[in-house]
C-alpha atoms as a PDB file:
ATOM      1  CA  UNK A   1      -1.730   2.913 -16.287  1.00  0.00           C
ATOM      2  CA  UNK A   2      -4.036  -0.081 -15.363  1.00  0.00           C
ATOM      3  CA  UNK A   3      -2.215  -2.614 -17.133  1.00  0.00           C
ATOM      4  CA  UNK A   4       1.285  -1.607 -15.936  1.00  0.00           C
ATOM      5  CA  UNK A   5       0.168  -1.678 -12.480  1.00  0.00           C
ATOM      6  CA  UNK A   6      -1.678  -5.210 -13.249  1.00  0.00           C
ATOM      7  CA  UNK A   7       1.696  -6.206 -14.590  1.00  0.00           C
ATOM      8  CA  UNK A   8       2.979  -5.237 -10.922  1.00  0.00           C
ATOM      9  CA  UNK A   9       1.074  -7.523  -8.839  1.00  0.00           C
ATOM     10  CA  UNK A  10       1.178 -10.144 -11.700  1.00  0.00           C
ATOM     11  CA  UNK A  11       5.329 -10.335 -10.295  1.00  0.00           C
ATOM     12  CA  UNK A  12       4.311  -9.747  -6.936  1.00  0.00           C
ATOM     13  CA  UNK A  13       1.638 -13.136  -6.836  1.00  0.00           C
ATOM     14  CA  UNK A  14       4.208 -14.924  -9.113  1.00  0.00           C
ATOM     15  CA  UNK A  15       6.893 -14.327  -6.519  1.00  0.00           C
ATOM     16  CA  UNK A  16       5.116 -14.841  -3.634  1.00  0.00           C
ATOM     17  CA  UNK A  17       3.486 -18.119  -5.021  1.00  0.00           C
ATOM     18  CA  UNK A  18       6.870 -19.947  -4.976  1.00  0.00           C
ATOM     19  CA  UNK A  19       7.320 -18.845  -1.588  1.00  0.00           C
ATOM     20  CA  UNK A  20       5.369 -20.726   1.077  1.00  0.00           C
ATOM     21  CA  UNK A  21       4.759 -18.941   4.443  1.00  0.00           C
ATOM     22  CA  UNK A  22       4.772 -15.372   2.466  1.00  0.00           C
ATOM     23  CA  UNK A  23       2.101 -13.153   2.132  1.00  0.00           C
ATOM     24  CA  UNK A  24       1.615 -10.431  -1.187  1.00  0.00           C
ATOM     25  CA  UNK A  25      -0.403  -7.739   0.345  1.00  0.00           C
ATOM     26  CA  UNK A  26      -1.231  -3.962  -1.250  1.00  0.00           C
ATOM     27  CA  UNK A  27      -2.568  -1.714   0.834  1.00  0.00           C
ATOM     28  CA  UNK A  28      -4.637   1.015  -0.695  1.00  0.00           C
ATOM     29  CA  UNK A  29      -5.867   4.788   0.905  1.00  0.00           C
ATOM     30  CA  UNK A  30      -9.485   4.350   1.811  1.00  0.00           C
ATOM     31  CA  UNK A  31     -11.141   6.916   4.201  1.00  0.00           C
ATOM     32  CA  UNK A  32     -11.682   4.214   6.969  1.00  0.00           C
ATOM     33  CA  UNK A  33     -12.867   0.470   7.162  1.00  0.00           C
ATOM     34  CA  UNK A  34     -16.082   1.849   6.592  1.00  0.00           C
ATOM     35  CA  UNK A  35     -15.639   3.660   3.406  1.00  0.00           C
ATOM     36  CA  UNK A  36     -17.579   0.759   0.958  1.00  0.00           C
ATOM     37  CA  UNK A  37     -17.811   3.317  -1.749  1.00  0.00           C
ATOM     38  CA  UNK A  38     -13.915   3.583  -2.023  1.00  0.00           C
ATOM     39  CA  UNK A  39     -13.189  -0.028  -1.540  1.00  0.00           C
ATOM     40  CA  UNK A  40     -15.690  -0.209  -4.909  1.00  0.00           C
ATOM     41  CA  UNK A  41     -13.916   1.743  -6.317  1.00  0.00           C
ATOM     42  CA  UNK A  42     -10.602   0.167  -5.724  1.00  0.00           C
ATOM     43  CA  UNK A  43     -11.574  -3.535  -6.406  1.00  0.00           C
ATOM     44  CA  UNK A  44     -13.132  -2.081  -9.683  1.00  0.00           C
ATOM     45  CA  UNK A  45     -10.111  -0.751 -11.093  1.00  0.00           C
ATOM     46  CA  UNK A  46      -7.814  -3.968 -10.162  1.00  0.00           C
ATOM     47  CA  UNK A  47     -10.701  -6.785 -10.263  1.00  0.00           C
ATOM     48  CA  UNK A  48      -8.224  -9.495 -11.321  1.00  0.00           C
ATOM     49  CA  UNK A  49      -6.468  -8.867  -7.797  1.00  0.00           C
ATOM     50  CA  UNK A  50      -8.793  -8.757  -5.652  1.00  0.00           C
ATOM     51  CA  UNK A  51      -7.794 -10.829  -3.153  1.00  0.00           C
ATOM     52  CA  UNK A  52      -4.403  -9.328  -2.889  1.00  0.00           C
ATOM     53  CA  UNK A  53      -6.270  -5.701  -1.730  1.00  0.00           C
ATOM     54  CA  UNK A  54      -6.423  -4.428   1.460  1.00  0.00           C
ATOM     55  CA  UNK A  55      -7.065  -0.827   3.028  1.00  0.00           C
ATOM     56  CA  UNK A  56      -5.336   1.711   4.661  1.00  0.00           C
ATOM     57  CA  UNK A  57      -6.103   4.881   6.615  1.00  0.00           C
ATOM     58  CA  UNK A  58      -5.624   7.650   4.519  1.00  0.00           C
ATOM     59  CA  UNK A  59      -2.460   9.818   6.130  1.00  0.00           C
ATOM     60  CA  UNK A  60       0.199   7.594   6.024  1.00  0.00           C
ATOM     61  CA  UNK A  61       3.136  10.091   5.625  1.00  0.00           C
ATOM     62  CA  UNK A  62       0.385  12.786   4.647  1.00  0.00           C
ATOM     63  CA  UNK A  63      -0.626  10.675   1.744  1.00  0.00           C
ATOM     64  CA  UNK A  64       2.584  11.587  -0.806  1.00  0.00           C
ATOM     65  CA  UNK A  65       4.127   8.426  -0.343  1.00  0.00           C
ATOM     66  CA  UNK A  66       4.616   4.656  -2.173  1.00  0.00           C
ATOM     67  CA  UNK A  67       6.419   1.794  -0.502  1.00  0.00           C
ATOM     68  CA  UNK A  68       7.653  -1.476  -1.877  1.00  0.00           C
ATOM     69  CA  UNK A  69       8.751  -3.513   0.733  1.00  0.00           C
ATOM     70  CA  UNK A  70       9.584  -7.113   0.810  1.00  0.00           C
ATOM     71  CA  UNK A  71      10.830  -8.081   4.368  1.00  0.00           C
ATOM     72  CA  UNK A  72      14.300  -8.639   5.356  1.00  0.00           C
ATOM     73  CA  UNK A  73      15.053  -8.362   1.315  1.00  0.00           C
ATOM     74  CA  UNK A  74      14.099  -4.615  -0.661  1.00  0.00           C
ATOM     75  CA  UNK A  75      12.714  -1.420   0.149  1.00  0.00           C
ATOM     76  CA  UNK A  76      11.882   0.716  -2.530  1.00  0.00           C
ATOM     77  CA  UNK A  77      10.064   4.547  -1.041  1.00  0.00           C
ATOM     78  CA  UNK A  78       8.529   7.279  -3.576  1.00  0.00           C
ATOM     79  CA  UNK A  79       7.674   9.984  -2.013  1.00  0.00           C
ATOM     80  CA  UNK A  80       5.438  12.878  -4.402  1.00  0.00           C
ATOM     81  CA  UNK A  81       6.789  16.294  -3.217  1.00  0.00           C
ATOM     82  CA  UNK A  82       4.152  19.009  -4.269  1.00  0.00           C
ATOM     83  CA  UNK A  83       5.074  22.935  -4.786  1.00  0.00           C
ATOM     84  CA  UNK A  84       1.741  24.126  -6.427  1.00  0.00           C
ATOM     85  CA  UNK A  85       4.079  27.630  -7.472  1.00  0.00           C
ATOM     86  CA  UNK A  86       6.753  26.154  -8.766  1.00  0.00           C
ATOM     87  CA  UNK A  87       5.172  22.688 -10.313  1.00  0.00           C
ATOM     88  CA  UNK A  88       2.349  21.967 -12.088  1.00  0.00           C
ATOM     89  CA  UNK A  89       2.045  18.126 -10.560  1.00  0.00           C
ATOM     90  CA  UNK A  90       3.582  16.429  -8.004  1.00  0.00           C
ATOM     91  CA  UNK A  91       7.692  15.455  -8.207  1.00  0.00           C
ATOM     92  CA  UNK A  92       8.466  11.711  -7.292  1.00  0.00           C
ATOM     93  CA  UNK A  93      11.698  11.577  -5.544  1.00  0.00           C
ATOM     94  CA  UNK A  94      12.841   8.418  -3.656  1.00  0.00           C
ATOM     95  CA  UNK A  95      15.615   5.315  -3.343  1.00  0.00           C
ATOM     96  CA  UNK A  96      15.453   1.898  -3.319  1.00  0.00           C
ATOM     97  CA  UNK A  97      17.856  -0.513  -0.943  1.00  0.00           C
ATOM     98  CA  UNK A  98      18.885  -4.121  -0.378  1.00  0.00           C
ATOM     99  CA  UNK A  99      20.371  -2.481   2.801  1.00  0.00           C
ATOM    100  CA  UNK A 100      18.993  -5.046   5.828  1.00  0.00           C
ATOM    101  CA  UNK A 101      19.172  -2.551   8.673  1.00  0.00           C
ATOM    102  CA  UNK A 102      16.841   0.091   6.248  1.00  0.00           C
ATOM    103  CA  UNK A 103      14.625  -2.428   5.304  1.00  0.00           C
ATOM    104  CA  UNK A 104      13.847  -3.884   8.559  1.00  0.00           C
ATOM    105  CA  UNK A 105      13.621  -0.297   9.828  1.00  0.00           C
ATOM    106  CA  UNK A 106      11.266   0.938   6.891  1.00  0.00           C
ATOM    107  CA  UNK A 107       9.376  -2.122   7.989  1.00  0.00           C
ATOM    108  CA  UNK A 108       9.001  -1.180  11.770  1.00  0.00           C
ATOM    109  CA  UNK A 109       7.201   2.373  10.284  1.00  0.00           C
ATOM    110  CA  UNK A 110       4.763   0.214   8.284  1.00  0.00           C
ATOM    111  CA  UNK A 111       3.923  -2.298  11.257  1.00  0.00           C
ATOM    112  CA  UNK A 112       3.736   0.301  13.605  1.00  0.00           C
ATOM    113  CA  UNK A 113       1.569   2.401  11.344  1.00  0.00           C
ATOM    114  CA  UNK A 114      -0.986  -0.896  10.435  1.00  0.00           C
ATOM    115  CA  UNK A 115      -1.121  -1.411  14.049  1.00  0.00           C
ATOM    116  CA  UNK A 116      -2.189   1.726  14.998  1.00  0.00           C
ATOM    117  CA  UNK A 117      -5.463   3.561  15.417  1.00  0.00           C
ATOM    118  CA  UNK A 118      -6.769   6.890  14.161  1.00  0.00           C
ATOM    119  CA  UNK A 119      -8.716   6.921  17.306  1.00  0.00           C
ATOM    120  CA  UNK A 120     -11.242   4.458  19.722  1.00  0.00           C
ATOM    121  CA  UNK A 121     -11.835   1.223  17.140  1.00  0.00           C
ATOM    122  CA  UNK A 122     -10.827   2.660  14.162  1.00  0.00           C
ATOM    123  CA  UNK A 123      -7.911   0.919  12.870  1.00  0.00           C
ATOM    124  CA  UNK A 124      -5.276   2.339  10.520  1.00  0.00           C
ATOM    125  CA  UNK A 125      -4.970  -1.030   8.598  1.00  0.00           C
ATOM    126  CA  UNK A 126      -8.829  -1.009   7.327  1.00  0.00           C
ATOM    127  CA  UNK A 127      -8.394  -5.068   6.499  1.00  0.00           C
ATOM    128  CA  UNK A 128      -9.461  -6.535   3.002  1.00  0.00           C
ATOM    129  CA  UNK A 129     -11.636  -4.709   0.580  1.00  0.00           C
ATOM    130  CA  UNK A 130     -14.042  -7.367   0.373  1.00  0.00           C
ATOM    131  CA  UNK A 131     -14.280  -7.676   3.331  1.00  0.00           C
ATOM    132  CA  UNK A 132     -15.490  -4.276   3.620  1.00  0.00           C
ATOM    133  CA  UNK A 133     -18.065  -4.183   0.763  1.00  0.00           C
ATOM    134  CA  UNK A 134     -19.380  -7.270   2.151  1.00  0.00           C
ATOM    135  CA  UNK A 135     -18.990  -9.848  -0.705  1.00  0.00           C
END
């Protein structure tokens, strides 16, 4: 699982490095910008991309959902449906579009949800894992 994921952000920081002015981001659940032990565990499992890992609030969409999104270009939205009594794991359903107006509206959910706060000073968008472990 590890590597095909490592091949993911291996395209991502190859297609954002000919691109000046863009930033590759992934944003990963963490508990809150507090939560050292799962930014660990995160930077652990994808060490060679470190610097391209940030965290986010748990919640977003009640945690069953992925988003690829690539401003003003691609949109691509899993969501994990889960039935416990009619499936034994969680069903991935979703689209992808090159649709402008979806994109850019996909991508006014994910600002407005990284701009946001849980409550008084804590942040949805929990900022880089390093950051957070301290190193």
């Amino acid at each position: 699982m590890t590597s095909k994921i490592g091949g993911a952000f291996e395209s991502v920081q190859e297609a954002f490095r000919d691109n000046k002015g863009l930033t590759a981001k992934v944003f990963l659940p963490i508990r809150n910008q507090y939560d050292k032990h799962a930014a660990k565990t995160w930077l652990n499992i994808f060490k060679p991309y470190a610097k391209l890992l940030n965290g986010v609030r748990e919640g977003f969409c009640d945690g069953n959902v992925e988003i690829l999104h690539i401003e003003n270009e691609f949109v691509a939205i899993s969501y994990h449906v889960t039935d416990s009594e009619r499936l034994p794991v969680t069903m991935p359903i979703g689209f992808f579009t090159k649709d402008r107006n979806t994109v850019n509206h996909i991508g006014k959910i994910l600002d407005q949800y990284l701009k946001g706060y849980a409550a008084y000073d804590e942040p949805n968008n929990c900022g880089h894992l390093q950051r957070i472990i301290g190193s």
